[in-house]
C-alpha atoms as a PDB file:
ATOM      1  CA  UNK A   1     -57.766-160.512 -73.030  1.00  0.00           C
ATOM      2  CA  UNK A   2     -61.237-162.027 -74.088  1.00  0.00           C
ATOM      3  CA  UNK A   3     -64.144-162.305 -71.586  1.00  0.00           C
ATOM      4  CA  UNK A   4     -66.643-164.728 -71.848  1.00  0.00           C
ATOM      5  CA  UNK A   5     -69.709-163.832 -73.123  1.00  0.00           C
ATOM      6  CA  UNK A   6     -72.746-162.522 -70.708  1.00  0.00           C
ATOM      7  CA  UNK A   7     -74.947-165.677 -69.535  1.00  0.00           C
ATOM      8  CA  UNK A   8     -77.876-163.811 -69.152  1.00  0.00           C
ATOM      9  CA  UNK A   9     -77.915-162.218 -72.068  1.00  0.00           C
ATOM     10  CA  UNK A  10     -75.067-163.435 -74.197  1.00  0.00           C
ATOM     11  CA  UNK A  11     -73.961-159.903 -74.859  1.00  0.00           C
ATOM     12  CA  UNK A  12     -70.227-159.909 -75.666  1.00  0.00           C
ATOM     13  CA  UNK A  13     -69.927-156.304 -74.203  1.00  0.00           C
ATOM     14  CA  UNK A  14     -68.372-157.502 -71.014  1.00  0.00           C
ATOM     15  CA  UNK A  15     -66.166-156.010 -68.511  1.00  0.00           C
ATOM     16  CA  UNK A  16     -64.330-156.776 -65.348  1.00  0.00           C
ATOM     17  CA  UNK A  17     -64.482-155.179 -62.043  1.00  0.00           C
ATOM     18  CA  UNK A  18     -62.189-156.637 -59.297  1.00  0.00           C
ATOM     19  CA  UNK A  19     -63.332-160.594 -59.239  1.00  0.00           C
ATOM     20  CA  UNK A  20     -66.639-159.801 -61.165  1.00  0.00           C
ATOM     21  CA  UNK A  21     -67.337-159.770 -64.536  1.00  0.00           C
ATOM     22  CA  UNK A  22     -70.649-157.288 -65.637  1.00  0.00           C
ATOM     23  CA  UNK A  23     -72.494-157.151 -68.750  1.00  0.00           C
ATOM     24  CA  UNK A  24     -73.713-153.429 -69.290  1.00  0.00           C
ATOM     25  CA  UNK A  25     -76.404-154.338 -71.315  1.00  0.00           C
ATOM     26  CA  UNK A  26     -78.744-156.165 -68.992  1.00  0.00           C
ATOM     27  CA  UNK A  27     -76.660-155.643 -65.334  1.00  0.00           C
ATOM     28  CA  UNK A  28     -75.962-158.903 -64.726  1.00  0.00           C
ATOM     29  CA  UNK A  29     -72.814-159.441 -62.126  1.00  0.00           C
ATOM     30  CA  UNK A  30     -71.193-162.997 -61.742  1.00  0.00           C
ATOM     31  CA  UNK A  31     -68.068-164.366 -60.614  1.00  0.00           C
ATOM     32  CA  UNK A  32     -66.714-166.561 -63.575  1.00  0.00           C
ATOM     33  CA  UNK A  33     -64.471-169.193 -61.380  1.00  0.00           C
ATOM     34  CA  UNK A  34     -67.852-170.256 -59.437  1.00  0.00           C
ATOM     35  CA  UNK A  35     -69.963-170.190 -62.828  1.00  0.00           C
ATOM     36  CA  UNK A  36     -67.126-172.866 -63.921  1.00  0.00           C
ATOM     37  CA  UNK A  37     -68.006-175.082 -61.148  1.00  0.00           C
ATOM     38  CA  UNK A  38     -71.521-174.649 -61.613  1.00  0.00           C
ATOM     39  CA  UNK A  39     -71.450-176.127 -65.118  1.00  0.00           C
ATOM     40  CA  UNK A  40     -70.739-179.417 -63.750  1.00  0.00           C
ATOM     41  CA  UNK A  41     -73.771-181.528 -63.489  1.00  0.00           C
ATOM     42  CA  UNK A  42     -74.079-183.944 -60.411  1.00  0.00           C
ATOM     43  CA  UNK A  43     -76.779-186.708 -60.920  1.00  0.00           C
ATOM     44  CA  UNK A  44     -77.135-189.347 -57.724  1.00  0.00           C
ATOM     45  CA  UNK A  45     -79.401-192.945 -57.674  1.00  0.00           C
ATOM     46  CA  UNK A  46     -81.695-193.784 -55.448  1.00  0.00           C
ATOM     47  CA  UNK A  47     -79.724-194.580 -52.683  1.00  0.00           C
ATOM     48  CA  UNK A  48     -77.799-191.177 -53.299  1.00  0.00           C
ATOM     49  CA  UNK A  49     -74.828-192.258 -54.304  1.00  0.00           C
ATOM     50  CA  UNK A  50     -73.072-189.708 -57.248  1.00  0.00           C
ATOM     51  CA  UNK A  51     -72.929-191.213 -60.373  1.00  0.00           C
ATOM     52  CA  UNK A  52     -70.442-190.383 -63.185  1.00  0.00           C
ATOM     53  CA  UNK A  53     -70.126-191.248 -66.683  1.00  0.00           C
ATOM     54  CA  UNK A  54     -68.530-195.182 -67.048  1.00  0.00           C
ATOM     55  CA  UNK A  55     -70.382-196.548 -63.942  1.00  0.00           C
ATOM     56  CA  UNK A  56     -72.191-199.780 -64.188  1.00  0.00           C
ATOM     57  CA  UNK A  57     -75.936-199.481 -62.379  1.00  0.00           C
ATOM     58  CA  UNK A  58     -79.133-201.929 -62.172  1.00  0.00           C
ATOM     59  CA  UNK A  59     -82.440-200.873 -62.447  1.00  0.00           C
ATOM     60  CA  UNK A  60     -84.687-200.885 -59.384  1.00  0.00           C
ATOM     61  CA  UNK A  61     -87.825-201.604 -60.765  1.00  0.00           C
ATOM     62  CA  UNK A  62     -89.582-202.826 -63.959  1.00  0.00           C
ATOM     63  CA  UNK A  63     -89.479-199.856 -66.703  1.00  0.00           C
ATOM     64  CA  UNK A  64     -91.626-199.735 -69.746  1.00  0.00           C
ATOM     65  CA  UNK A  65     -90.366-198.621 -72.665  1.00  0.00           C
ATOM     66  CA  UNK A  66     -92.076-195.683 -74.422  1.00  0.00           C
ATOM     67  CA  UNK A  67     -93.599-196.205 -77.865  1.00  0.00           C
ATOM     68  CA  UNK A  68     -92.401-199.830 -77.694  1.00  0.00           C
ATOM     69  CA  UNK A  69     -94.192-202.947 -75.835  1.00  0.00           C
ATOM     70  CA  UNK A  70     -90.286-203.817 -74.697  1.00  0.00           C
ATOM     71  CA  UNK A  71     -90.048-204.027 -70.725  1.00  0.00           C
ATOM     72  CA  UNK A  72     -86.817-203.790 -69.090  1.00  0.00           C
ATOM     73  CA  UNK A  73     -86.835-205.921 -66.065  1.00  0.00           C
ATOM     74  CA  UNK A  74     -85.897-205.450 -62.453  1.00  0.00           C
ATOM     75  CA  UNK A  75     -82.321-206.185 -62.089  1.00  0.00           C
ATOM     76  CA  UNK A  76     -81.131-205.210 -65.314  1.00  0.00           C
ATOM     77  CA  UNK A  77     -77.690-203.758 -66.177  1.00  0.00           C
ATOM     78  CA  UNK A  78     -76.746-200.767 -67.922  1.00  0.00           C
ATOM     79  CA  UNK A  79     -73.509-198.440 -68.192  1.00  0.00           C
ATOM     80  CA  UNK A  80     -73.875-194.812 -68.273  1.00  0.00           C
ATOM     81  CA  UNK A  81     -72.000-193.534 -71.371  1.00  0.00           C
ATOM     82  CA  UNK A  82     -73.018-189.859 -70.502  1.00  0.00           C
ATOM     83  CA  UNK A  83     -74.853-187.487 -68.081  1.00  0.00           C
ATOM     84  CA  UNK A  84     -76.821-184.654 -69.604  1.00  0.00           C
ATOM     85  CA  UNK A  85     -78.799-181.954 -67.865  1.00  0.00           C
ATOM     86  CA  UNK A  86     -82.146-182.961 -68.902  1.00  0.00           C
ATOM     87  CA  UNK A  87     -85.324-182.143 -67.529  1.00  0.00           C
ATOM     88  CA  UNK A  88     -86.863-185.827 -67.550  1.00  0.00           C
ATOM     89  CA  UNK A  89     -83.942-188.216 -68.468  1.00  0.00           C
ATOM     90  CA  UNK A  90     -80.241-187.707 -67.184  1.00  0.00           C
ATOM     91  CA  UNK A  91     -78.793-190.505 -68.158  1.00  0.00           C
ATOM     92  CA  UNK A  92     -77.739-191.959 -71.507  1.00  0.00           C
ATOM     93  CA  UNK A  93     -76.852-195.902 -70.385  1.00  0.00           C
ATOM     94  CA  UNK A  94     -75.965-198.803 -72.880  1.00  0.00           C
ATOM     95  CA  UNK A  95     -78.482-201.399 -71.526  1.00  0.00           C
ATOM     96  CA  UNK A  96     -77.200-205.041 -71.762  1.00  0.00           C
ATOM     97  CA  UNK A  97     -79.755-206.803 -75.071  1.00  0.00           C
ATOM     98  CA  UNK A  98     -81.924-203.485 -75.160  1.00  0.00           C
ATOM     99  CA  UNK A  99     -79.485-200.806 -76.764  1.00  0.00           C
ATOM    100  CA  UNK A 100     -78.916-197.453 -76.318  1.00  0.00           C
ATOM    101  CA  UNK A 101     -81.551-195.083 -73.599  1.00  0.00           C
ATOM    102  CA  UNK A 102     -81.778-192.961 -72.144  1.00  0.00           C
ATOM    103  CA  UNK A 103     -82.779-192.929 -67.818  1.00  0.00           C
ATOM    104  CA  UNK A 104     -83.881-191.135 -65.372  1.00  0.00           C
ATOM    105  CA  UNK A 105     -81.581-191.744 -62.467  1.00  0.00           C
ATOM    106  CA  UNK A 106     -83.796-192.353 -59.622  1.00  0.00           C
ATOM    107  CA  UNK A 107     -84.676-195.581 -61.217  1.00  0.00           C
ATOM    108  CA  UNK A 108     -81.058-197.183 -60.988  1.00  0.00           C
ATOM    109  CA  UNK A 109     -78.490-197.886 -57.825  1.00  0.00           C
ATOM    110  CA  UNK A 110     -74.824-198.057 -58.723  1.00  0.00           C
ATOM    111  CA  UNK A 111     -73.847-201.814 -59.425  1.00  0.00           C
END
């Protein structure tokens, strides 16, 4: 049976005890069916609705474009293609005439 690696410490010398899995190396307990449901990533717009990769959202204000004198306007529409974990920018939308960019999310509402 193969363990998942420690994700503290990424030490492969794992073991199980009852419902816990614990890396000898650095002491680190964790039950691995809530780290599963931890790895999903939950981004919501400004009005707080969750928003998931495929959705179709506006932007609520005008945005300027770094390192380019583009603006994209209020009311614009984008589809998220994917949601990343990212400290600044969670979204990577398809904007409608502007490309590919990536968004933060609390500058969108779901269309």
């Amino acid at each position: 049976m193969s363990l998942p690696p420690c994700p503290s410490c990424n030490s492969e010398y794992v073991y199980q005890d009852q419902a816990l899995l614990i890396c000898p190396e650095c002491g680190y307990e964790w039950n691995p069916e809530e780290a599963a449901e931890q790895d999903t990533v939950t981004v919501k717009d400004v009005n707080g609705t969750t928003l998931e990769a495929g959705d179709k959202v506006t932007f609520i204000k005008d945005l300027k474009v770094k390192g380019s004198s583009q603006v994209l306007k209020i009311g614009t529409k984008a589809q998220i293609r994917r949601i990343v974990d990212g400290k600044d920018h969670e979204l990577d939308c398809k904007i409608a005439g502007g490309g590919e960019m990536m968004i933060t999310a609390k500058f969108v509402k779901k269309a």
